[in-house]
N, C-alpha and C. Protein backbone atom coordinates (compact mmCIF):
# COMPACT_ATOMS: atom_id res chain seq x y z
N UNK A 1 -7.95 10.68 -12.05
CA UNK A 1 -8.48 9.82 -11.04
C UNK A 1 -7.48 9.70 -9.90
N UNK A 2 -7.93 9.42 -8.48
CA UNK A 2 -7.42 9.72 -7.23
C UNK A 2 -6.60 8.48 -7.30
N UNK A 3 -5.72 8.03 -6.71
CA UNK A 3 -5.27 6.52 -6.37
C UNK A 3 -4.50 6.68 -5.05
N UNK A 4 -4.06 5.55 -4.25
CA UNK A 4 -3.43 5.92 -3.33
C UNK A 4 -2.33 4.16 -3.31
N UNK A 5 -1.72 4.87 -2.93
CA UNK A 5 0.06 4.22 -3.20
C UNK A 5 0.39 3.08 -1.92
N UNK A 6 1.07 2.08 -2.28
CA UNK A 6 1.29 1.68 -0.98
C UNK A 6 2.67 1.71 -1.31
N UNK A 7 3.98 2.01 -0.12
CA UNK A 7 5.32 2.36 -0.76
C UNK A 7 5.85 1.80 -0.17
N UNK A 8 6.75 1.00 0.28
CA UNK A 8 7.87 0.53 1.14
C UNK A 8 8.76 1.66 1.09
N UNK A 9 9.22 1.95 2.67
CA UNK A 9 10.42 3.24 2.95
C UNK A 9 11.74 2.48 2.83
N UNK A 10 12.00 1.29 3.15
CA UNK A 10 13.26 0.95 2.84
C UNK A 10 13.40 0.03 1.25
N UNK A 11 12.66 -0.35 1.01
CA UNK A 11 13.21 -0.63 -0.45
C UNK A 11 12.61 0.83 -1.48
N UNK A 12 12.55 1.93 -0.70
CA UNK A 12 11.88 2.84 -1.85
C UNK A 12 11.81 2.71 -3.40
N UNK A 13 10.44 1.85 -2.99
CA UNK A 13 9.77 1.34 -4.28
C UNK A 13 8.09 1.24 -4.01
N UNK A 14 7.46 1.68 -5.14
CA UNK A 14 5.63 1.17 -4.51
C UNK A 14 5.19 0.08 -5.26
N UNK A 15 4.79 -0.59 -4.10
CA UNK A 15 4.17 -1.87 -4.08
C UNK A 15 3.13 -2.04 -4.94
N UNK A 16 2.00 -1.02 -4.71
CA UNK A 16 1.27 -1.31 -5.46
C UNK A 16 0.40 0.00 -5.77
N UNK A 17 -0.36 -0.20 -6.30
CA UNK A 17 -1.64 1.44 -7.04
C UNK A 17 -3.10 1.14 -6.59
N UNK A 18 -3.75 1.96 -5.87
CA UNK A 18 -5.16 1.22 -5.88
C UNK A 18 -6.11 2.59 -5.93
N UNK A 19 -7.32 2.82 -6.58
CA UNK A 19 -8.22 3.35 -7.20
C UNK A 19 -8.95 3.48 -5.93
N UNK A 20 -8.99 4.50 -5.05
CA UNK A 20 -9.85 5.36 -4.11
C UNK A 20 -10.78 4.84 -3.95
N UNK A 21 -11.60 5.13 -5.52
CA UNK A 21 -12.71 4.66 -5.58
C UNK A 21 -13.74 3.32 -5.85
N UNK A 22 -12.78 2.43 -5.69
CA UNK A 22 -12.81 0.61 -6.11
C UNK A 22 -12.07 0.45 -4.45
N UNK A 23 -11.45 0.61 -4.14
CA UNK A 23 -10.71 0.37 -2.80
C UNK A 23 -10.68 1.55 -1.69
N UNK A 24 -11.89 1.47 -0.45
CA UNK A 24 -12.04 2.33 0.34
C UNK A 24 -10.34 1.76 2.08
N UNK A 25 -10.90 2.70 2.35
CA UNK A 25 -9.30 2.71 3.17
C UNK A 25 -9.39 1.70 4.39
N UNK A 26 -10.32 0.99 4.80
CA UNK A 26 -10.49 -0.01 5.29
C UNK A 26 -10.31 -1.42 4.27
N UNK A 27 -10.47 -1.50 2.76
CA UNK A 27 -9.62 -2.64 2.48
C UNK A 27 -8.02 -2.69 2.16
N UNK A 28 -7.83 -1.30 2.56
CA UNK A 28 -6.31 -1.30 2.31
C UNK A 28 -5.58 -2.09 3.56
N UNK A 29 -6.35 -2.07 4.21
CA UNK A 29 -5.51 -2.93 5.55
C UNK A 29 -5.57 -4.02 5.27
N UNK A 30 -6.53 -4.93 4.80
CA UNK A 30 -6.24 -5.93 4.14
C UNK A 30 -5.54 -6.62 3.14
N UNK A 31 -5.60 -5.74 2.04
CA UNK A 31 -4.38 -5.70 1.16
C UNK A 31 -3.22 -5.88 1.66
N UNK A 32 -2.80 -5.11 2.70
CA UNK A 32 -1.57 -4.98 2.71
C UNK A 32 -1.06 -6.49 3.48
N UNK A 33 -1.86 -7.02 4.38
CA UNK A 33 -2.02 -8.13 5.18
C UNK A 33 -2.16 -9.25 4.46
N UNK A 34 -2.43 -9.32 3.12
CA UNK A 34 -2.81 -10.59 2.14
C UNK A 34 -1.41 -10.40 1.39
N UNK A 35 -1.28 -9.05 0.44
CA UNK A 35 -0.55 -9.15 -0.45
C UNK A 35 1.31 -9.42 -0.04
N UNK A 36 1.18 -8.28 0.80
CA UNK A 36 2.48 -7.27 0.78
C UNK A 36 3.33 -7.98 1.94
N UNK A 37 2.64 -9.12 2.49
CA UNK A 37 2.83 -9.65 4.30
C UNK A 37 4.12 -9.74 4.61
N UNK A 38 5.13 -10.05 3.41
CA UNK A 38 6.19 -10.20 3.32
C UNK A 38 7.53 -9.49 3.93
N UNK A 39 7.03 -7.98 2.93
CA UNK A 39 7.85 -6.70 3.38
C UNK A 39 7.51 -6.74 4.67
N UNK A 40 6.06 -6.73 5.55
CA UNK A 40 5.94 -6.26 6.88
C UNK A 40 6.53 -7.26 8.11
N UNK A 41 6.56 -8.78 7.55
CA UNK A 41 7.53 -9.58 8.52
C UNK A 41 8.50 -9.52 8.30
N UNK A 42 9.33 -8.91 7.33
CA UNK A 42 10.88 -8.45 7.22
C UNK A 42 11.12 -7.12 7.92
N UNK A 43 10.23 -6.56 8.69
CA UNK A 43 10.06 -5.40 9.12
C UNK A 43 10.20 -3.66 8.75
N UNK A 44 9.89 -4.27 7.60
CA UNK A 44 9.99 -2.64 6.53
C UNK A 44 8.79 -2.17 6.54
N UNK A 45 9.27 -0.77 6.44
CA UNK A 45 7.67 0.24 6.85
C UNK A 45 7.06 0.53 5.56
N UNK A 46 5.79 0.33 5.69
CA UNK A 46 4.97 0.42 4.75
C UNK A 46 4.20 2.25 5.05
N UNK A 47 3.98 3.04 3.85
CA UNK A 47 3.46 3.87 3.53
C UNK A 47 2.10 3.85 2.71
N UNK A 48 0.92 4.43 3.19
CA UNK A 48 -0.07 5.03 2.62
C UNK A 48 0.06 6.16 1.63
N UNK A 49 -0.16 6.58 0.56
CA UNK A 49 -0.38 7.90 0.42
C UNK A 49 -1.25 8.30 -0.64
N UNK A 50 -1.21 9.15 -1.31
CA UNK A 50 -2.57 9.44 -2.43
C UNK A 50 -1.60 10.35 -3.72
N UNK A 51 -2.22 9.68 -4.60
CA UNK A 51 -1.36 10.33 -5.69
C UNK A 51 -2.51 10.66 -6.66
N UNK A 52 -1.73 11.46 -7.56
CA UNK A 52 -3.09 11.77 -8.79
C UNK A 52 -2.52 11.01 -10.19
């Protein structure tokens, strides 16, 4: 099954795992805006990517 990653580049670590197919790529922007808000007002770059 497909998943796609959300990673922080400076703490290289992933945040979190989400299922392609339960989570289309328009709620990932939200996610990241609810969950992750933290890393992005500390100004660390957040990564997309797709893993298997």
């Amino acid at each position: 099954m497909a998943y796609r990653e959300i990673y922080c580049v400076d703490c290289r670590r992933i945040l979190g795992r989400y299922n392609i197919k339960y989570y289309p790529e328009s709620k990932m922007g939200e996610i990241i805006k609810s969950c992750h808000d933290q890393h992005v007002r500390e100004g660390h770059e957040l990564v997309q990517r797709r893993s298997k």
